[in-house]
N, C-alpha and C. Protein backbone atom coordinates (compact mmCIF):
# COMPACT_ATOMS: atom_id res chain seq x y z
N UNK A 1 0.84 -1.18 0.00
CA UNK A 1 0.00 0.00 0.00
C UNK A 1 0.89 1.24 0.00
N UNK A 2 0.55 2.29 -0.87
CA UNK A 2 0.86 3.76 -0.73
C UNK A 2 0.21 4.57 -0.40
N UNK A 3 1.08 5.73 0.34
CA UNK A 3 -0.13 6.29 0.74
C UNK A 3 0.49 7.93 0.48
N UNK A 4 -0.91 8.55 -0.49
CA UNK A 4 0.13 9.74 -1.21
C UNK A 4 -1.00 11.08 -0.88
N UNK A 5 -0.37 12.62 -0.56
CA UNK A 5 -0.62 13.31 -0.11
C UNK A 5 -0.66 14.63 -1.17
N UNK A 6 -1.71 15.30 -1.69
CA UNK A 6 -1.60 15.70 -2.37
C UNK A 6 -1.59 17.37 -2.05
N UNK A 7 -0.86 18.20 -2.27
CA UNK A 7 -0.63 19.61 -1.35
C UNK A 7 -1.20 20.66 -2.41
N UNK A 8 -1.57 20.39 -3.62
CA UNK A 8 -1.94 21.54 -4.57
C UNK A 8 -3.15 22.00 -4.57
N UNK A 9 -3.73 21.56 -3.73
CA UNK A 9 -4.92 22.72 -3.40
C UNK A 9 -5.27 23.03 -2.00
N UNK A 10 -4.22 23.10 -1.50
CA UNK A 10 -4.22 23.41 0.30
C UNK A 10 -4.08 25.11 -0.25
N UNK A 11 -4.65 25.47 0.99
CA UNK A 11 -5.27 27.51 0.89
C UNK A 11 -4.48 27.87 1.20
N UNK A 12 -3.67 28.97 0.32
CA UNK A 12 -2.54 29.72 0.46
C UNK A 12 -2.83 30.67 1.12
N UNK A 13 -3.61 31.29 1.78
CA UNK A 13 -3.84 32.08 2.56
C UNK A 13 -3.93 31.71 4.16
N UNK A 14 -3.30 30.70 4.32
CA UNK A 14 -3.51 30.28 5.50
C UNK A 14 -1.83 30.39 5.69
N UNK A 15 -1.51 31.37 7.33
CA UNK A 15 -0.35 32.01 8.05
C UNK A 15 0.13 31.01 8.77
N UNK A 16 1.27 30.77 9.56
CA UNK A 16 1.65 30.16 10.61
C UNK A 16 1.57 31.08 11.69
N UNK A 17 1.44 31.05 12.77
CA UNK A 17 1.07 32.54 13.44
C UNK A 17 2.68 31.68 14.43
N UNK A 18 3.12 32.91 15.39
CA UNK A 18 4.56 33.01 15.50
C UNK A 18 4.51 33.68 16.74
N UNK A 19 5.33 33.74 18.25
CA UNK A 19 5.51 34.19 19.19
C UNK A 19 6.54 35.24 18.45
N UNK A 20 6.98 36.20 19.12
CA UNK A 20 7.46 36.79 18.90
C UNK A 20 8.05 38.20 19.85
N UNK A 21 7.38 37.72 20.85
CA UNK A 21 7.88 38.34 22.57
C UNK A 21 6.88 37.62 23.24
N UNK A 22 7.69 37.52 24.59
CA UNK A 22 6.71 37.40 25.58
C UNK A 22 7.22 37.75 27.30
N UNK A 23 6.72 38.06 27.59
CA UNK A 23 7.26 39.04 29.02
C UNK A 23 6.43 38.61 30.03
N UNK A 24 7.10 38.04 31.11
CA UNK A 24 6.82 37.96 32.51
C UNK A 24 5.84 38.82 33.38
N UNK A 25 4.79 38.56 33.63
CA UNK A 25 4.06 39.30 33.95
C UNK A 25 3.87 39.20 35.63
N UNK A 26 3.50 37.80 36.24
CA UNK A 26 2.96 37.99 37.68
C UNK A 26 2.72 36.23 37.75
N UNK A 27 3.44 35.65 39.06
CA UNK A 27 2.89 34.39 39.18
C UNK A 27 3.31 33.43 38.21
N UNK A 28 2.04 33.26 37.63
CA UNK A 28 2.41 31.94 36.61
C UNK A 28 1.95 32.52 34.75
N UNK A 29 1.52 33.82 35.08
CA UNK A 29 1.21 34.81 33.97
C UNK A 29 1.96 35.40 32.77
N UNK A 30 1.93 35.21 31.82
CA UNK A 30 2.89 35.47 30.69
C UNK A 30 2.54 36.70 29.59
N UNK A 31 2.95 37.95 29.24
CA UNK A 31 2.11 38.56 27.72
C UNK A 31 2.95 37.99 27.67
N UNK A 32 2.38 37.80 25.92
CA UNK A 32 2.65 36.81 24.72
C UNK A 32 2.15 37.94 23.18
N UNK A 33 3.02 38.16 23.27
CA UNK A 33 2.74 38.88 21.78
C UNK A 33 3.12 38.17 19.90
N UNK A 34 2.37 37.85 19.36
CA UNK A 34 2.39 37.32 18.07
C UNK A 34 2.60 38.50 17.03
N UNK A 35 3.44 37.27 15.38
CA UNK A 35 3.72 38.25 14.76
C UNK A 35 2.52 38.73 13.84
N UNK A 36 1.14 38.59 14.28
CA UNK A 36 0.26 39.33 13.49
C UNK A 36 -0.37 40.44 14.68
N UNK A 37 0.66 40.74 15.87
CA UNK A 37 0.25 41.78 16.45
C UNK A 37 -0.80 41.52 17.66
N UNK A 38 -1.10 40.04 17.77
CA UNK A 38 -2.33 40.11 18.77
C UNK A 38 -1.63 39.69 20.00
N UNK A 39 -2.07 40.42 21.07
CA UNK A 39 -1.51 40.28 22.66
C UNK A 39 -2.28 39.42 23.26
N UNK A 40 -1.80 38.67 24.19
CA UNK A 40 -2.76 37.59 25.04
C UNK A 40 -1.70 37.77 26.22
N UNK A 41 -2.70 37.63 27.34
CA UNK A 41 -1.58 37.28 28.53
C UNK A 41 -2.89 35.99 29.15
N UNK A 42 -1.67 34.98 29.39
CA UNK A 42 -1.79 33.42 28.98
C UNK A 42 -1.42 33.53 30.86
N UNK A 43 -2.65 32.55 31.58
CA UNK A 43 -2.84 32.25 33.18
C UNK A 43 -1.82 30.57 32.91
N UNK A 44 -0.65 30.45 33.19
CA UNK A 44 -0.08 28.58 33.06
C UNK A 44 -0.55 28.08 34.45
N UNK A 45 -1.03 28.75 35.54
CA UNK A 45 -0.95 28.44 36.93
C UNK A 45 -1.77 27.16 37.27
N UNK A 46 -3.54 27.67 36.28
CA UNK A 46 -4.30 26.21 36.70
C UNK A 46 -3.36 25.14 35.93
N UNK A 47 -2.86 25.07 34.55
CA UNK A 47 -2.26 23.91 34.21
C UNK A 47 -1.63 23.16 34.96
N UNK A 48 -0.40 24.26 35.58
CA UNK A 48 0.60 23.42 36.77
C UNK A 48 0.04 23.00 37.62
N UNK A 49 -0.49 23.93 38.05
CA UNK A 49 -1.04 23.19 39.32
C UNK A 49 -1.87 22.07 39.27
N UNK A 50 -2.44 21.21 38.47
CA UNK A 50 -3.07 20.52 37.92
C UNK A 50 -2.55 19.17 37.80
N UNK A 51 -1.31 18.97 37.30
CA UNK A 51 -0.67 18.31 36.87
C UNK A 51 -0.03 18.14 38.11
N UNK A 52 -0.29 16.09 38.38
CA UNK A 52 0.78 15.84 39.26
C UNK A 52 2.08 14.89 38.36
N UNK A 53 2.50 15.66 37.50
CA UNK A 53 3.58 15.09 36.56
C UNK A 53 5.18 16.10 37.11
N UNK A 54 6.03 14.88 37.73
CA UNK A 54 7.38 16.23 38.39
C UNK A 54 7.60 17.25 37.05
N UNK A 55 8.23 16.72 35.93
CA UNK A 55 8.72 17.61 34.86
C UNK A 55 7.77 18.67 34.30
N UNK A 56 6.44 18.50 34.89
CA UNK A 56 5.35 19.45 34.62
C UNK A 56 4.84 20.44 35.76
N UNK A 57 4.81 19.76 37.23
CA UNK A 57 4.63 20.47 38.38
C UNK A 57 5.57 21.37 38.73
N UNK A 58 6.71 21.41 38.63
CA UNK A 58 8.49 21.49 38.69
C UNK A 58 8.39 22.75 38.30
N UNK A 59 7.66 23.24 37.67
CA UNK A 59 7.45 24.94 36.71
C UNK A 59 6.22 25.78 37.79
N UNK A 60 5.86 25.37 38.93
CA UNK A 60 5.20 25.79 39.91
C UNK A 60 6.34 26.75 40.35
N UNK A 61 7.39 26.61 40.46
CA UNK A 61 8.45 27.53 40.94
C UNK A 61 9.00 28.50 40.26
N UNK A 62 8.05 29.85 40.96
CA UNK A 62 8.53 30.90 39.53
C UNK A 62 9.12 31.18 39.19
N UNK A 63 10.85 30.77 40.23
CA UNK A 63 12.00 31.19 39.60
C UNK A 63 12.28 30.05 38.50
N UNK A 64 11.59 28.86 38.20
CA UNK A 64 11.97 28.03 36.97
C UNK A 64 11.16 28.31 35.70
N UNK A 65 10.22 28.97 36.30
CA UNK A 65 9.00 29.53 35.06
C UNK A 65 9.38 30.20 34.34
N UNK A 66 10.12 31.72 35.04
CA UNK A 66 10.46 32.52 34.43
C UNK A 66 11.45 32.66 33.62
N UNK A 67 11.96 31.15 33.54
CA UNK A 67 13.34 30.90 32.61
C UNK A 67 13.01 30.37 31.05
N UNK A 68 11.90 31.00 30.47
CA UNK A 68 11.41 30.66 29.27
C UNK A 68 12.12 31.52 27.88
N UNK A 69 12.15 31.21 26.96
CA UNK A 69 13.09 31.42 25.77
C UNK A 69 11.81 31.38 24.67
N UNK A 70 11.83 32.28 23.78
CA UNK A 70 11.29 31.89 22.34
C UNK A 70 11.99 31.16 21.19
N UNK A 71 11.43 30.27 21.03
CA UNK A 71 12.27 29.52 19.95
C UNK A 71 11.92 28.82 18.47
N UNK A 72 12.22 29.45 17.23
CA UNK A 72 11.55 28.86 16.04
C UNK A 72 9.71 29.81 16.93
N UNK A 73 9.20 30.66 17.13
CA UNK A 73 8.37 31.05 16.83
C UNK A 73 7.73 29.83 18.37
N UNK A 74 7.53 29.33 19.11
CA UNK A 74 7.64 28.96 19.83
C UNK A 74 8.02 29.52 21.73
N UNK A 75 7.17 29.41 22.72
CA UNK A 75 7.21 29.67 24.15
C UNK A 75 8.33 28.26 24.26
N UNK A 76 9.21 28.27 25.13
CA UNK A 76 9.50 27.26 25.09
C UNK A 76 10.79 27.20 26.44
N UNK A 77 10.57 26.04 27.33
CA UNK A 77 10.93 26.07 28.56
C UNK A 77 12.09 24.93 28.30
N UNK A 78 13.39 25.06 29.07
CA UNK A 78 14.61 24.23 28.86
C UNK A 78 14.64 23.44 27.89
N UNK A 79 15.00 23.77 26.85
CA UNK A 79 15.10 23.08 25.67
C UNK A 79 14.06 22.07 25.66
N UNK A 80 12.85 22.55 24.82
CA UNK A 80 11.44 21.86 25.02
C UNK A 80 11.06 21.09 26.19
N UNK A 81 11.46 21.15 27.21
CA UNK A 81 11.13 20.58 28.44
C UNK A 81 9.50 20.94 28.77
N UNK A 82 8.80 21.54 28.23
CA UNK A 82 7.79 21.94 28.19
C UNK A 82 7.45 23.32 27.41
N UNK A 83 6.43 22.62 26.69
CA UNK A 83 5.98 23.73 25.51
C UNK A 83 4.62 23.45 24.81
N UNK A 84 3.84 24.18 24.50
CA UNK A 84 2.45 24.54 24.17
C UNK A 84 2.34 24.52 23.32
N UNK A 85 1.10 23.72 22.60
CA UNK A 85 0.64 24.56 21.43
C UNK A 85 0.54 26.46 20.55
N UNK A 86 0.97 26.31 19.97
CA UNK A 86 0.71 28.02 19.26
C UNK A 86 -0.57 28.47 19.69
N UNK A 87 -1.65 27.67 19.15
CA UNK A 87 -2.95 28.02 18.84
C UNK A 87 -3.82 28.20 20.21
N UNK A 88 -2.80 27.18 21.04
CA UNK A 88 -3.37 27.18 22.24
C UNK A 88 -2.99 28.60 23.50
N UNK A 89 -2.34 29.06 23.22
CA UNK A 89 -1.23 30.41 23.56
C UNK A 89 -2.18 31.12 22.80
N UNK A 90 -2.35 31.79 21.42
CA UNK A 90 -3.52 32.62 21.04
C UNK A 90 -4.35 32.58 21.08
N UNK A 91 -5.68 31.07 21.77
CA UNK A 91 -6.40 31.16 22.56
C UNK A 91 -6.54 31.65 23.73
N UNK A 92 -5.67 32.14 24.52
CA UNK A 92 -5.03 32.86 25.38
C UNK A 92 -5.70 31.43 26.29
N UNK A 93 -5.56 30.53 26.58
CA UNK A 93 -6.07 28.96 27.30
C UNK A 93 -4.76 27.95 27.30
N UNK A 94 -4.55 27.32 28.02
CA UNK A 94 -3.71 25.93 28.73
C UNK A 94 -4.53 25.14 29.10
């Protein structure tokens, strides 16, 4: 069996949307600014706290929170040690 994917009529008008700052705000609180300009400030607190996973709870400590990097358009915590969806970040939701 093959299995073949055909890309010539996928909508060229469709963007990748892109972090492109994001600044420490309070707690577990992040702005998040994208490169089509829209601001969200993103609550991570219920997530963590939520999660009884160590490599996921472990970011309860704001001095480890606040050690986040943008990367490739991407929020992104110790070399992907934890990282979000895009779409889910401009939902301004976790």
């Amino acid at each position: 069996m093959k299995i073949t994917i055909d890309y010539t009529n996928l909508d060229e008008d469709v963007k990748t949307i892109n972090v492109v700052k994001a600044v420490y705000e309070s707690l577990h609180k992040i702005k998040i600014t994208f490169d089509d300009n829209a601001i969200k400030i993103v609550d991570f607190g219920p997530f963590l706290s939520k999660s009884n996973h160590p490599s996921i709870s472990k970011y309860m400590d704001v001095n480890l929170f606040q050690n986040f990097k943008i990367v490739d358009g991407n929020l992104n915590w110790n070399d992907y040690d934890l990282i979000f969806p895009i779409w889910d970040l401009y939902n301004g939701e976790i």
